[in-house]
N, C-alpha and C. Protein backbone atom coordinates (compact mmCIF):
# COMPACT_ATOMS: atom_id res chain seq x y z
N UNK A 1 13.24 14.18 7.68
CA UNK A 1 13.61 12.99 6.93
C UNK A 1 12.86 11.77 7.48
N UNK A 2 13.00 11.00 6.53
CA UNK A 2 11.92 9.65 6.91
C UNK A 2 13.02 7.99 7.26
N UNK A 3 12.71 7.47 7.99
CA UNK A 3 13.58 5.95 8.41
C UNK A 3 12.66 5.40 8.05
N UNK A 4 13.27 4.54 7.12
CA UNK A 4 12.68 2.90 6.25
C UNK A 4 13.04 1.97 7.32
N UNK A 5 12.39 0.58 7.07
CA UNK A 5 12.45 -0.13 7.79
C UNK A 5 11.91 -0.80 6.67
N UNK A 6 12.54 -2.11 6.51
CA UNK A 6 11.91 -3.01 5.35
C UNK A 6 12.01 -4.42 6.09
N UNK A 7 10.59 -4.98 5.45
CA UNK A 7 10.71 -6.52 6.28
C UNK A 7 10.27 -7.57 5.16
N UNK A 8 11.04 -8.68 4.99
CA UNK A 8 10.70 -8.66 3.54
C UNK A 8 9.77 -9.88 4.03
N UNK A 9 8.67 -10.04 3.06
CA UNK A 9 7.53 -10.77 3.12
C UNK A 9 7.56 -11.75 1.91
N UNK A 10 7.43 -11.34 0.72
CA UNK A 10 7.29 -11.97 -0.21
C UNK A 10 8.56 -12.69 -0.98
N UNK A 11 8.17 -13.32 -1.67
CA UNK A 11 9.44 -14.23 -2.65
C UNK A 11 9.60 -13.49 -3.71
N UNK A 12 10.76 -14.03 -4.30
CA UNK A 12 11.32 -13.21 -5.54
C UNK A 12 10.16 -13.10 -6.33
N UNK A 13 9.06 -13.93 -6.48
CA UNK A 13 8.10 -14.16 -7.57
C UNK A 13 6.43 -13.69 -7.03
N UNK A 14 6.66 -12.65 -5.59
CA UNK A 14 5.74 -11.86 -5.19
C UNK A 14 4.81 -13.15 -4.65
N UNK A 15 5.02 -14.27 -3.87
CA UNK A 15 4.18 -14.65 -3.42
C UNK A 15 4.54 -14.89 -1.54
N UNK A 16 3.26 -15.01 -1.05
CA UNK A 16 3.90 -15.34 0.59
C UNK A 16 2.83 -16.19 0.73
N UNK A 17 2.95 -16.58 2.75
CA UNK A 17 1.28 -17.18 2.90
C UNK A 17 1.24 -16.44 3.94
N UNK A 18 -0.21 -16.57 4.75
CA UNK A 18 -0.11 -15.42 5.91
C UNK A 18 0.87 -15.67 7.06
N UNK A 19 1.20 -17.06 7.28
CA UNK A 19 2.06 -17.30 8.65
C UNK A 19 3.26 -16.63 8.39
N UNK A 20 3.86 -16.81 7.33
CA UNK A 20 5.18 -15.49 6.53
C UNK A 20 4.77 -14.52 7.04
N UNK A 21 3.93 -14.00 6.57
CA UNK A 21 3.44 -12.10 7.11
C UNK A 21 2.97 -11.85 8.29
N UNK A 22 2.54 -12.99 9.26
CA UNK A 22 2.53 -12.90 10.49
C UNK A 22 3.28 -12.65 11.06
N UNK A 23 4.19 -13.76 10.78
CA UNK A 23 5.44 -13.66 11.75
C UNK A 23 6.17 -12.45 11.38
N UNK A 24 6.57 -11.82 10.16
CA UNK A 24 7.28 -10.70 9.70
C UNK A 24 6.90 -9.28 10.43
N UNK A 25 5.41 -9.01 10.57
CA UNK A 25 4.48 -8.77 10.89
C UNK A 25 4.99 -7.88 12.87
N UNK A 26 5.28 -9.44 13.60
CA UNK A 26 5.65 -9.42 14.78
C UNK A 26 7.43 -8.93 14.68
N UNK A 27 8.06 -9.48 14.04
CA UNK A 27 9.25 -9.36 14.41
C UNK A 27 9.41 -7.79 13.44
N UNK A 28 8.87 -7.04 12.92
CA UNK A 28 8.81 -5.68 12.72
C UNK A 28 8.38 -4.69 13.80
N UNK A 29 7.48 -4.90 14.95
CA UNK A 29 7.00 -4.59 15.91
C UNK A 29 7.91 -4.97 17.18
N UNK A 30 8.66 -6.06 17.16
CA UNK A 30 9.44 -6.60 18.50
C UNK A 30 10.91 -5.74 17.90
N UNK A 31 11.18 -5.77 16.97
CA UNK A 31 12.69 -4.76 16.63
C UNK A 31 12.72 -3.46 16.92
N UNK A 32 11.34 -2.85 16.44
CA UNK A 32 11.01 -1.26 16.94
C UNK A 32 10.83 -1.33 18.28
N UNK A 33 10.36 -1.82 19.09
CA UNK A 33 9.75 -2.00 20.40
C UNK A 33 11.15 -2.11 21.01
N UNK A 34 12.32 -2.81 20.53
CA UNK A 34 13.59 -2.98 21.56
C UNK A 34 14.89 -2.11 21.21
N UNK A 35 13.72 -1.15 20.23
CA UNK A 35 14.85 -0.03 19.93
C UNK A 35 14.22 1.34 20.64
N UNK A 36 12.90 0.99 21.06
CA UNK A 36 12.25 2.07 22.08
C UNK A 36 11.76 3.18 20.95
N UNK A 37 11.62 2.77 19.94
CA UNK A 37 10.97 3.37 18.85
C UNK A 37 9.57 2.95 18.22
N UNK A 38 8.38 3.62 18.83
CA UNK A 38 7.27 3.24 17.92
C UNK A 38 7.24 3.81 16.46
N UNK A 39 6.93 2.91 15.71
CA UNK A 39 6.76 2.84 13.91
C UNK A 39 5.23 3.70 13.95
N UNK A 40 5.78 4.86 12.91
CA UNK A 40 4.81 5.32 12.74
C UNK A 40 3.22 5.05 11.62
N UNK A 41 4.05 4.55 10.52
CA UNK A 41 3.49 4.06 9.69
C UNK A 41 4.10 2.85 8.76
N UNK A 42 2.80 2.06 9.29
CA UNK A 42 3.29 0.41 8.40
C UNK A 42 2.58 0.27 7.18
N UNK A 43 2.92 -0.25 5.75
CA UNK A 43 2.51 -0.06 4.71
C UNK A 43 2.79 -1.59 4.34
N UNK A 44 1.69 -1.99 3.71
CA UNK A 44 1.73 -3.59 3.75
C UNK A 44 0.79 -3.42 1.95
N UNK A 45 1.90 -3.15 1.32
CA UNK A 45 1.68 -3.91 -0.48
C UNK A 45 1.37 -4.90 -0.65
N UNK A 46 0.64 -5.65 -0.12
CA UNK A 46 0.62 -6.81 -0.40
C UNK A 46 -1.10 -7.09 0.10
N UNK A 47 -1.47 -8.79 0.04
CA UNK A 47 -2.38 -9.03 0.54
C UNK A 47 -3.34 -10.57 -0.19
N UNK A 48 -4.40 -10.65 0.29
CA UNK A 48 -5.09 -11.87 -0.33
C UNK A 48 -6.66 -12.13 0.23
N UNK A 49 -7.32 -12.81 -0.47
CA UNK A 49 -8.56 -13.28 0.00
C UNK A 49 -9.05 -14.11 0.53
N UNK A 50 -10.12 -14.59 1.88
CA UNK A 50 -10.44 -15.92 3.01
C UNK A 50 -11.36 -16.71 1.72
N UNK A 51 -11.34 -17.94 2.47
CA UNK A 51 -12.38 -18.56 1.87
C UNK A 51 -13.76 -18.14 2.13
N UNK A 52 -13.65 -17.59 3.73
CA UNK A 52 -15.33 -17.27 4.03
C UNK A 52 -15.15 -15.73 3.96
N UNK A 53 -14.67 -14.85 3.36
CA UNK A 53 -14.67 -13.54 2.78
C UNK A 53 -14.82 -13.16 4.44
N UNK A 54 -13.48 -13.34 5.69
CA UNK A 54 -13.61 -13.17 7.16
C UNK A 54 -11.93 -12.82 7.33
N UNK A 55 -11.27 -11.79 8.12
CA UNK A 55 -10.02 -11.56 8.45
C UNK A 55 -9.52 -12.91 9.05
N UNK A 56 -8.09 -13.91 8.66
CA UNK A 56 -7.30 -14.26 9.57
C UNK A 56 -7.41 -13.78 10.98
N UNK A 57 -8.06 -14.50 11.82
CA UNK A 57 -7.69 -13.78 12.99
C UNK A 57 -6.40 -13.76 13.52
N UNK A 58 -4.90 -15.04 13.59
CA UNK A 58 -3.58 -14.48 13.13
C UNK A 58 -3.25 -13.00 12.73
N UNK A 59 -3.84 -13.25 11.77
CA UNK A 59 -3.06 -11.27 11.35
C UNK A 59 -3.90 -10.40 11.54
N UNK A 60 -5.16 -10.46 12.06
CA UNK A 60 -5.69 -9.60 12.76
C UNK A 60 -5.27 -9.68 14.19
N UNK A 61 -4.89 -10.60 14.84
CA UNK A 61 -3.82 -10.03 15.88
C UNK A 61 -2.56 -9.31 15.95
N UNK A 62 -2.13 -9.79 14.77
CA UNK A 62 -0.80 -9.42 14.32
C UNK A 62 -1.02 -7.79 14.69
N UNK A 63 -1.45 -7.69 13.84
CA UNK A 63 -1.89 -5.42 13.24
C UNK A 63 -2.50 -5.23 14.92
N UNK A 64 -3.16 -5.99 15.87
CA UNK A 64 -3.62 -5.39 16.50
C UNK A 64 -2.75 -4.70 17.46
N UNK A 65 -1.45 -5.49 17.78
CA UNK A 65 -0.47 -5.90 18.64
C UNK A 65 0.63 -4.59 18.45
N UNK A 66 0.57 -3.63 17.40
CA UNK A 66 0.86 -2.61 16.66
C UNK A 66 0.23 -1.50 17.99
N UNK A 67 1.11 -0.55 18.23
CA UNK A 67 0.85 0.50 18.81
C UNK A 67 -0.20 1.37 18.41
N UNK A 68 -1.40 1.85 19.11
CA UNK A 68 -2.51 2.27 18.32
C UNK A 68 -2.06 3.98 17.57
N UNK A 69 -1.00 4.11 18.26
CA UNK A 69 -0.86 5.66 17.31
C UNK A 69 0.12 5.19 15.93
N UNK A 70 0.09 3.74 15.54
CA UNK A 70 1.04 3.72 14.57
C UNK A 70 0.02 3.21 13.48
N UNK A 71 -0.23 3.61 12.23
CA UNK A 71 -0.91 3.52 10.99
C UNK A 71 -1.16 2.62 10.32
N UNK A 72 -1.82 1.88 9.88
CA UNK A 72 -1.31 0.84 9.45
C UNK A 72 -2.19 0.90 8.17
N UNK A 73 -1.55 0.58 6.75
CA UNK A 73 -2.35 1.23 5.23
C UNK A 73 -1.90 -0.24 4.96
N UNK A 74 -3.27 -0.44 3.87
CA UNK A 74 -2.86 -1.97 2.84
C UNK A 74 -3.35 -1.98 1.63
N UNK A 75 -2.85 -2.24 0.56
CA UNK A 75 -3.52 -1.71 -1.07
C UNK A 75 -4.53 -3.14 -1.09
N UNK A 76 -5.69 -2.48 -1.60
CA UNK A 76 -6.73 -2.81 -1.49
C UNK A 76 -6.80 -4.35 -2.81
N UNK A 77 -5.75 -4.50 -3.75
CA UNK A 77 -5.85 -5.32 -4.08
C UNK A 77 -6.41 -5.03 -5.86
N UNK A 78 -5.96 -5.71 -6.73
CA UNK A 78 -5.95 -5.89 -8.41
C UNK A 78 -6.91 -6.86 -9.05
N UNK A 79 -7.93 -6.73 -8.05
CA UNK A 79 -8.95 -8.01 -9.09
C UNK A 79 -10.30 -7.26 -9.46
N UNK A 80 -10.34 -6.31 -9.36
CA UNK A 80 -11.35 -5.14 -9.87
C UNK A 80 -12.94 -5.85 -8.80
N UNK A 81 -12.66 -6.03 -7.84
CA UNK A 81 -13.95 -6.61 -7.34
C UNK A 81 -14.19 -6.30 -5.84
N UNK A 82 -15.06 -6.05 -5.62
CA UNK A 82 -15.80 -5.56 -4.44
C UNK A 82 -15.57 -6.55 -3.28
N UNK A 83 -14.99 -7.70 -3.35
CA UNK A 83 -14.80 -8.77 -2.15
C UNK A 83 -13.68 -7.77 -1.48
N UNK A 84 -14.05 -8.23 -0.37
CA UNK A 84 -12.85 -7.68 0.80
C UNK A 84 -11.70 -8.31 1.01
N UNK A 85 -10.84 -7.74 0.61
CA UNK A 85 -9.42 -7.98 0.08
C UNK A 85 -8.38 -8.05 1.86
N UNK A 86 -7.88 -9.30 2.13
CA UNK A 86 -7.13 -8.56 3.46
C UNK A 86 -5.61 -8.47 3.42
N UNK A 87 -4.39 -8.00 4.26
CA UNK A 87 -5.50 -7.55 5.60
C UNK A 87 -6.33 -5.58 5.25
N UNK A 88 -6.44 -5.33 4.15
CA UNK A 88 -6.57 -3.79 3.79
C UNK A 88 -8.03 -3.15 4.27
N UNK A 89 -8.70 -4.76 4.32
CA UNK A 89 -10.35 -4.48 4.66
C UNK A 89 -10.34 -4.84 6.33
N UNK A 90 -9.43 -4.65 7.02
CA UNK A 90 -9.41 -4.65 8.55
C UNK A 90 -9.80 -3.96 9.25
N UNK A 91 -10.51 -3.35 9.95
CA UNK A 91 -11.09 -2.41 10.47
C UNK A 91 -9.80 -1.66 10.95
N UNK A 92 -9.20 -2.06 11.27
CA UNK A 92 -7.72 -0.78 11.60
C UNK A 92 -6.66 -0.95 10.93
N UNK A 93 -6.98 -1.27 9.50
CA UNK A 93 -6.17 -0.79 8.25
C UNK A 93 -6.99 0.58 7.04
N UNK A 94 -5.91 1.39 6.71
CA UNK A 94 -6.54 2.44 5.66
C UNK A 94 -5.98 1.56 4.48
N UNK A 95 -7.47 1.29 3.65
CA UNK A 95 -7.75 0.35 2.82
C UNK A 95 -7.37 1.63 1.33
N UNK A 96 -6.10 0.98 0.71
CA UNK A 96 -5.96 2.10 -0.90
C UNK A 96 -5.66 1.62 -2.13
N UNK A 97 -6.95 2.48 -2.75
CA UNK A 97 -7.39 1.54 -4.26
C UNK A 97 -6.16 2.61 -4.94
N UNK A 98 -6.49 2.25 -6.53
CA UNK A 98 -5.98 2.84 -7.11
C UNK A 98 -7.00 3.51 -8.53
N UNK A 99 -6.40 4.58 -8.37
CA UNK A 99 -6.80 5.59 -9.47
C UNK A 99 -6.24 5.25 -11.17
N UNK A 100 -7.14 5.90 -11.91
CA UNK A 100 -6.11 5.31 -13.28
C UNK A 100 -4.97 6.62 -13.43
N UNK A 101 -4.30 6.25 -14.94
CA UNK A 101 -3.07 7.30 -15.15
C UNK A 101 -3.45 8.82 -14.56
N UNK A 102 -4.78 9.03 -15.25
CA UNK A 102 -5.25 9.96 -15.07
C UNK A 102 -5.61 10.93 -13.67
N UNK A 103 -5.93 10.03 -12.84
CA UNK A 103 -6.10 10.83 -12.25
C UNK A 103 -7.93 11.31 -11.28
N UNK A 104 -8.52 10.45 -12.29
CA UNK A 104 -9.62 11.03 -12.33
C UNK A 104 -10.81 9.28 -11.96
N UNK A 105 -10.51 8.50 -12.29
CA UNK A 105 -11.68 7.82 -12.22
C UNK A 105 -10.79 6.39 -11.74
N UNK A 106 -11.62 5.58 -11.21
CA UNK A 106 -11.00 4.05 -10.27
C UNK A 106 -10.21 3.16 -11.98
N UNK A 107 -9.05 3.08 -11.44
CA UNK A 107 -8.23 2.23 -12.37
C UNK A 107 -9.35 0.84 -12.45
N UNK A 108 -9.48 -0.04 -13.68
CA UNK A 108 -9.90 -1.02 -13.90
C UNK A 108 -9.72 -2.20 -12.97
N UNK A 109 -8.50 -2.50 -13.03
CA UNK A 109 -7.93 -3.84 -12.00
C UNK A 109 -8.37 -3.36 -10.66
N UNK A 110 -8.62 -2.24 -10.03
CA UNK A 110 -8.18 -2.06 -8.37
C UNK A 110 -9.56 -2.01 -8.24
N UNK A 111 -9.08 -3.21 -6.55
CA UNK A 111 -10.39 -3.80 -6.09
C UNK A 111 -11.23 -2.22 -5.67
N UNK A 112 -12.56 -2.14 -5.28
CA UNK A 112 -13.40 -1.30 -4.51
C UNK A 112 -14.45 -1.72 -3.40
N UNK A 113 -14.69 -0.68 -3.01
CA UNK A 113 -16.20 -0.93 -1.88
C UNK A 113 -16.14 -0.42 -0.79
N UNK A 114 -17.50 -0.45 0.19
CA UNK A 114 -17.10 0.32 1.30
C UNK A 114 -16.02 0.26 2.17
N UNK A 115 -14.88 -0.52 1.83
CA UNK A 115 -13.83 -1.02 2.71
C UNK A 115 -12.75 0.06 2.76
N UNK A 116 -12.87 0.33 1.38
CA UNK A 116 -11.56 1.21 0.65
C UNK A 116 -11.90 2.99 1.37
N UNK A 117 -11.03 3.17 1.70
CA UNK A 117 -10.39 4.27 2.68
C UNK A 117 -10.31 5.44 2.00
N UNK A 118 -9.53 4.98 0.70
CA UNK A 118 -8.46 6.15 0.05
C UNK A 118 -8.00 5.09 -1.30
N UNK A 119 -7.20 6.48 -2.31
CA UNK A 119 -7.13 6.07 -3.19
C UNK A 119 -6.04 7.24 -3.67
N UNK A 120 -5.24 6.47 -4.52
CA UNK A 120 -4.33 7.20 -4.96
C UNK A 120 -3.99 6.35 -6.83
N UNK A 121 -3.36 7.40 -7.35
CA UNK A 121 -2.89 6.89 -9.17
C UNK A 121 -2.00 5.59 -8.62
N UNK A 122 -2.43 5.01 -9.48
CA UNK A 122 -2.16 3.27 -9.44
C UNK A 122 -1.51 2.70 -10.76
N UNK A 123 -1.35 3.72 -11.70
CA UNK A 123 -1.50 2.87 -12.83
C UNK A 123 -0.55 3.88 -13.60
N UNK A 124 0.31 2.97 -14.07
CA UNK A 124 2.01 3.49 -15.29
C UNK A 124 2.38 4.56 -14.48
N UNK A 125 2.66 3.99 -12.78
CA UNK A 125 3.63 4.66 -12.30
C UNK A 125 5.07 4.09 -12.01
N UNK A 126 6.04 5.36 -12.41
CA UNK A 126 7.02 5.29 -12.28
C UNK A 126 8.02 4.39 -10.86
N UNK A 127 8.89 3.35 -11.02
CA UNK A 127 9.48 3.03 -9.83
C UNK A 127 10.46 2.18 -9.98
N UNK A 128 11.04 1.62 -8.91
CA UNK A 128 12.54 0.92 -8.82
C UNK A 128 12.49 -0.24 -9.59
N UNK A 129 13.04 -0.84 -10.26
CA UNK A 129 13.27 -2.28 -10.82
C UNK A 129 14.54 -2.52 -11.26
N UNK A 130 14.83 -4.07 -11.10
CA UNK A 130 16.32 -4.21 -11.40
C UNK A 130 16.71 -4.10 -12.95
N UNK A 131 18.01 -4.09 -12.96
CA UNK A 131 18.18 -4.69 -14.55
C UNK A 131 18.03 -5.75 -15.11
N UNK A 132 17.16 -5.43 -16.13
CA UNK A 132 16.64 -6.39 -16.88
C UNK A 132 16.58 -6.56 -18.37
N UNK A 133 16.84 -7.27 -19.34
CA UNK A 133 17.00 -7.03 -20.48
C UNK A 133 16.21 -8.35 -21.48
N UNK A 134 15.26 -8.24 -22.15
CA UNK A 134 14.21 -9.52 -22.51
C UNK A 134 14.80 -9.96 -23.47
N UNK A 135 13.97 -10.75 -24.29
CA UNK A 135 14.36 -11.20 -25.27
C UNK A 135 14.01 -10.57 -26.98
N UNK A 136 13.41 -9.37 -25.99
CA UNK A 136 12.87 -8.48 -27.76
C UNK A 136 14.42 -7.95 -28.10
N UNK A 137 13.93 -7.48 -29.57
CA UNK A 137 15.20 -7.37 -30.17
C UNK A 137 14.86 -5.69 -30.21
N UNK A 138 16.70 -4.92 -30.14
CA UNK A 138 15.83 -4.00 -30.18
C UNK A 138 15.64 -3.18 -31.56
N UNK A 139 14.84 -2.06 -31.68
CA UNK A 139 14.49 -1.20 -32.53
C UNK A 139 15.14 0.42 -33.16
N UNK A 140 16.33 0.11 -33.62
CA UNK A 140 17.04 1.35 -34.02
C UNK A 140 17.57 1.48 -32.38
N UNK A 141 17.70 2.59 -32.18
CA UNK A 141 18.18 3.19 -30.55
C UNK A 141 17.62 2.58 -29.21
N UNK A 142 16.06 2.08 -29.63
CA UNK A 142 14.87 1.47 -28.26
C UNK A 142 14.98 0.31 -28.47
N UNK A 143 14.91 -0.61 -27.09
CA UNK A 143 15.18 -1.81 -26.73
C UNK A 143 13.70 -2.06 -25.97
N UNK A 144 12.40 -2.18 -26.10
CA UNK A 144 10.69 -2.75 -25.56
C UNK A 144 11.22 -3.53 -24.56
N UNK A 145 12.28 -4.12 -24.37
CA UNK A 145 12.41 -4.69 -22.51
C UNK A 145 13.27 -4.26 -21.72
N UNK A 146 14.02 -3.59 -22.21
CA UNK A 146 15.52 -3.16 -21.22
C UNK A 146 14.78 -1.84 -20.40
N UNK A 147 14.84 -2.77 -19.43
CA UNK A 147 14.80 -1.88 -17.76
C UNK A 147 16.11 -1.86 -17.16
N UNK A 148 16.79 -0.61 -17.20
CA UNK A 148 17.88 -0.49 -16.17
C UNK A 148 17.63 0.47 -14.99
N UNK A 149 16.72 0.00 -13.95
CA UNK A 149 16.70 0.83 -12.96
C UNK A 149 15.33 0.97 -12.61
N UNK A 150 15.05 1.38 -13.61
CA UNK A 150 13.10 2.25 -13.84
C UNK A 150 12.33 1.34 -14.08
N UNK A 151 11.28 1.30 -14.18
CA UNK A 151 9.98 0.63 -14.93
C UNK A 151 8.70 0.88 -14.44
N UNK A 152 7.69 1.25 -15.84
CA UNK A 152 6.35 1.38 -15.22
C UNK A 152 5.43 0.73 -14.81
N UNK A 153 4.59 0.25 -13.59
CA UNK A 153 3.97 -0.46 -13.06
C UNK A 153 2.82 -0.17 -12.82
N UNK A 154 2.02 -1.00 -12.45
CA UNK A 154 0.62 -0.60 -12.52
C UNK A 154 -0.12 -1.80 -10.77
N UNK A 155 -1.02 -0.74 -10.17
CA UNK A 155 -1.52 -2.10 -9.31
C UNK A 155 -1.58 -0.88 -7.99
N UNK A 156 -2.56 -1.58 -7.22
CA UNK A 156 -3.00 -0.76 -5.74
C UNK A 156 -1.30 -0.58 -4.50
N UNK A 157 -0.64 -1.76 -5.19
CA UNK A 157 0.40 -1.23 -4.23
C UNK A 157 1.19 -0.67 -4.45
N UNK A 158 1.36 0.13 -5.75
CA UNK A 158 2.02 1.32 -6.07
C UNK A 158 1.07 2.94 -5.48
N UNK A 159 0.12 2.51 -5.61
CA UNK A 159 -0.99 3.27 -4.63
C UNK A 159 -0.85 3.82 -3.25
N UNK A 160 -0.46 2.71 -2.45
CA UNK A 160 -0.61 2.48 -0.99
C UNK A 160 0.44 3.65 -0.50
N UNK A 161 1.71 2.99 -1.26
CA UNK A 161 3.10 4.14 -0.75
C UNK A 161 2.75 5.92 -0.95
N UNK A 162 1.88 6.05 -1.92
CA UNK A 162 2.04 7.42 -2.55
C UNK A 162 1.14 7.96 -0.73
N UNK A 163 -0.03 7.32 -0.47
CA UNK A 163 -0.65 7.36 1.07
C UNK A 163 0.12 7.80 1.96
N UNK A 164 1.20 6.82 2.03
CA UNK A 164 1.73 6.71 2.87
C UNK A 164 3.09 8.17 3.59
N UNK A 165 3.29 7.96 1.71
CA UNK A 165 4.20 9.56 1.67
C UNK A 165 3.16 11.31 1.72
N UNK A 166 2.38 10.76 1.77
CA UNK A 166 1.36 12.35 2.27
C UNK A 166 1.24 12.34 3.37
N UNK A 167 0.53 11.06 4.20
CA UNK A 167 0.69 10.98 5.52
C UNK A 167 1.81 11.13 6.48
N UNK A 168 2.84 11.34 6.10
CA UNK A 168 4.12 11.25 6.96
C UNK A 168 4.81 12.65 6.57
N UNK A 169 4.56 13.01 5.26
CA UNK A 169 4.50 14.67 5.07
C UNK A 169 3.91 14.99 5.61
N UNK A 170 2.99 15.16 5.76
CA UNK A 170 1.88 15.87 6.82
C UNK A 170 2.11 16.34 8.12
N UNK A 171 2.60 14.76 8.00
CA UNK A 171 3.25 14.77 9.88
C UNK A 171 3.98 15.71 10.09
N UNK A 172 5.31 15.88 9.60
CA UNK A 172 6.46 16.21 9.25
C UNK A 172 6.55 17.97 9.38
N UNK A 173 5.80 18.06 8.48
CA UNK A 173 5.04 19.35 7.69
C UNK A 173 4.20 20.46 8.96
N UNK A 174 3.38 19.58 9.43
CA UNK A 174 2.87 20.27 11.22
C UNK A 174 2.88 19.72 12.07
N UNK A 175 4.10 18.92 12.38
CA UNK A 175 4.67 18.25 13.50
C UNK A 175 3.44 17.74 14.59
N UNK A 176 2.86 16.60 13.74
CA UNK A 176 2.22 15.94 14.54
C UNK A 176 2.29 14.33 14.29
N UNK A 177 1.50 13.80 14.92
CA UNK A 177 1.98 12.57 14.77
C UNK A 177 1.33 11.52 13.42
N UNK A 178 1.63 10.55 13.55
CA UNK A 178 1.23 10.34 11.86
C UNK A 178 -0.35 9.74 11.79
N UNK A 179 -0.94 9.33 13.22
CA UNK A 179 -2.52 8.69 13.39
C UNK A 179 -3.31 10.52 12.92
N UNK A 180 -2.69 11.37 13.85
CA UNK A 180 -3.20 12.71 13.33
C UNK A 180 -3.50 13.19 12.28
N UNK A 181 -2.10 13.00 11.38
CA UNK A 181 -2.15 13.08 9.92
C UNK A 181 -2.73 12.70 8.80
N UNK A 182 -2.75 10.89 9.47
CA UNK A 182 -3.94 10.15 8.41
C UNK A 182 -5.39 10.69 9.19
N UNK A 183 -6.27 11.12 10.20
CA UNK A 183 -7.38 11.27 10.28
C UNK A 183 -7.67 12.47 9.72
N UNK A 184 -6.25 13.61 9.74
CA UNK A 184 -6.67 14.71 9.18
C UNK A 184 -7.10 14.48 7.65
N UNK A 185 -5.75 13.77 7.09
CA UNK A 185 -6.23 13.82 5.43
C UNK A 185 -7.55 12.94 4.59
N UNK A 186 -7.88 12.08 5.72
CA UNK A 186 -9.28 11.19 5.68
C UNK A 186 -10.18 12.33 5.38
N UNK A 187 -10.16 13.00 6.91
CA UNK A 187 -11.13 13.89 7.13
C UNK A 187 -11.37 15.19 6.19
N UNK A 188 -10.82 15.60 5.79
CA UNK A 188 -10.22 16.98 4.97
C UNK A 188 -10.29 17.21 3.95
N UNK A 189 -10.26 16.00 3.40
CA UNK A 189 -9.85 15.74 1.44
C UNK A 189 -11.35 16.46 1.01
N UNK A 190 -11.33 16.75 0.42
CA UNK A 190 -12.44 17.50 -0.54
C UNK A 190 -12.85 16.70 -1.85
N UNK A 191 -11.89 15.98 -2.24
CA UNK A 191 -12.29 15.15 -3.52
C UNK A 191 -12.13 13.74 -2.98
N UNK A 192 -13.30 13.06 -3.59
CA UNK A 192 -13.27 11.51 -3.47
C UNK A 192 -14.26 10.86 -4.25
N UNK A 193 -13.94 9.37 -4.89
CA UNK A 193 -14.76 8.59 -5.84
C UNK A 193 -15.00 7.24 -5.33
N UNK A 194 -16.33 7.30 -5.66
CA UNK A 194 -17.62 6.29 -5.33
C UNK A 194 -16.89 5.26 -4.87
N UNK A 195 -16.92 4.33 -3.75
CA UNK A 195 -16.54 3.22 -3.75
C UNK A 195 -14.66 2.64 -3.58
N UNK A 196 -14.20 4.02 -3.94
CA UNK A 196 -12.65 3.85 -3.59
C UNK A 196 -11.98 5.10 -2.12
N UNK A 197 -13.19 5.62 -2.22
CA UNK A 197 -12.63 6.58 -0.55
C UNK A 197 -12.40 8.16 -1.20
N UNK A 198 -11.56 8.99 -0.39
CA UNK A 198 -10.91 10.22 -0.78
C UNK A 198 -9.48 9.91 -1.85
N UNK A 199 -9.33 11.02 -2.32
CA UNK A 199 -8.33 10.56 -3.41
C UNK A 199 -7.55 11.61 -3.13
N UNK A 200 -6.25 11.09 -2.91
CA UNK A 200 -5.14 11.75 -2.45
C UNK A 200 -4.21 11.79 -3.69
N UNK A 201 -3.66 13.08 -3.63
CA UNK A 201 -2.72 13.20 -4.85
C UNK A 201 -3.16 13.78 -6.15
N UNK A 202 -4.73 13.80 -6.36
CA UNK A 202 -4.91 13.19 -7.48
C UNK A 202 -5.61 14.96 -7.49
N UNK A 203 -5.72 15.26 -9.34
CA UNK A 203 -6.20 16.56 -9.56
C UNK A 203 -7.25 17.04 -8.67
């Protein structure tokens, strides 16, 4: 079985700045650390771009300060463009684009380039959302906004998690540790597309 650990970063309306994710960042690392538990894998949905296309050095301390056998994955980002997206383009982050429905070729929106690691389906996947009910009217039995629970989403950080859950299967699976797991499935994968890495999950 797997222990969550959630640190919340962003606002109701998905925005942060980096000193937010810095600090979140540390006090995710100082809670595990005084529970005598290293985190195996940190998964950071989120992210943004420098002015001089250069890592925060802030949150490149942050991730550095991270135990080196603990993982650290970041979705590579939704602007369909080759700029280096951080912190996912960090040299000790596994950078993950996203695939389309299919399966088969780089979703439109998800950033690419030599940065990107890995890649997983990104796009009208299934996941948690609250209840919600719009203002469409509905249609015989179907209601076009009523989300109770579900909803399909699209974007690299629906990506990142699917990573994250192979890598920790893996672990799990031949009891090793999870830096093992991600170099194995880096290393191993047999299928991968131009510019977005190995593609995990995917046909």
């Amino acid at each position: 079985t797997a222990q969550l650990r959630i640190e919340r970063v962003l606002s109701s309306d998905g925005v942060s700045d980096e000193l937010t994710l810095v600090r979140a960042l540390h006090r995710l690392r100082d809670k595990s650390e005084s529970k005598g538990k290293r985190l195996d894998i940190v998964n950071l949905s989120l992210g943004g771009y420098t002015y001089n296309d250069k890592p925060n050095p802030l949150l490149s301390q942050a991730i550095s300060r991270f135990d080196r056998r603990t993982v650290i994955e970041a979705s590579a980002g939704n602007a369909g463009s080759d700029r280096p997206f951080w912190p996912a383009a960090i040299k000790r982050s596994i950078a993950v684009g996203a695939l389309d429905a299919s399966g088969s070729n780089r979703a439109p929106f998800s950033n690419y380039g030599w940065w990107v690691d890995a890649c997983a389906v990104g796009e009208n996947v299934h996941s948690t959302f609250i209840h919600f009910d719009g203002p469409a009217k509905p249609i015989g039995d179907y209601d076009p906004d009523l989300f109770a629970g579900y909803a399909r989403w699209s974007g690299t950080s629906f990506a990142a998690p699917v990573v994250s859950g192979v890598i920790a299967a893996t672990a799990a699976a031949e009891d090793i540790d999870a830096l093992t797991a991600a170099h194995q499935m880096l290393d191993s994968a047999t299928n991968s597309v131009p510019d977005l890495g190995v593609a995990i999950g995917a046909p």
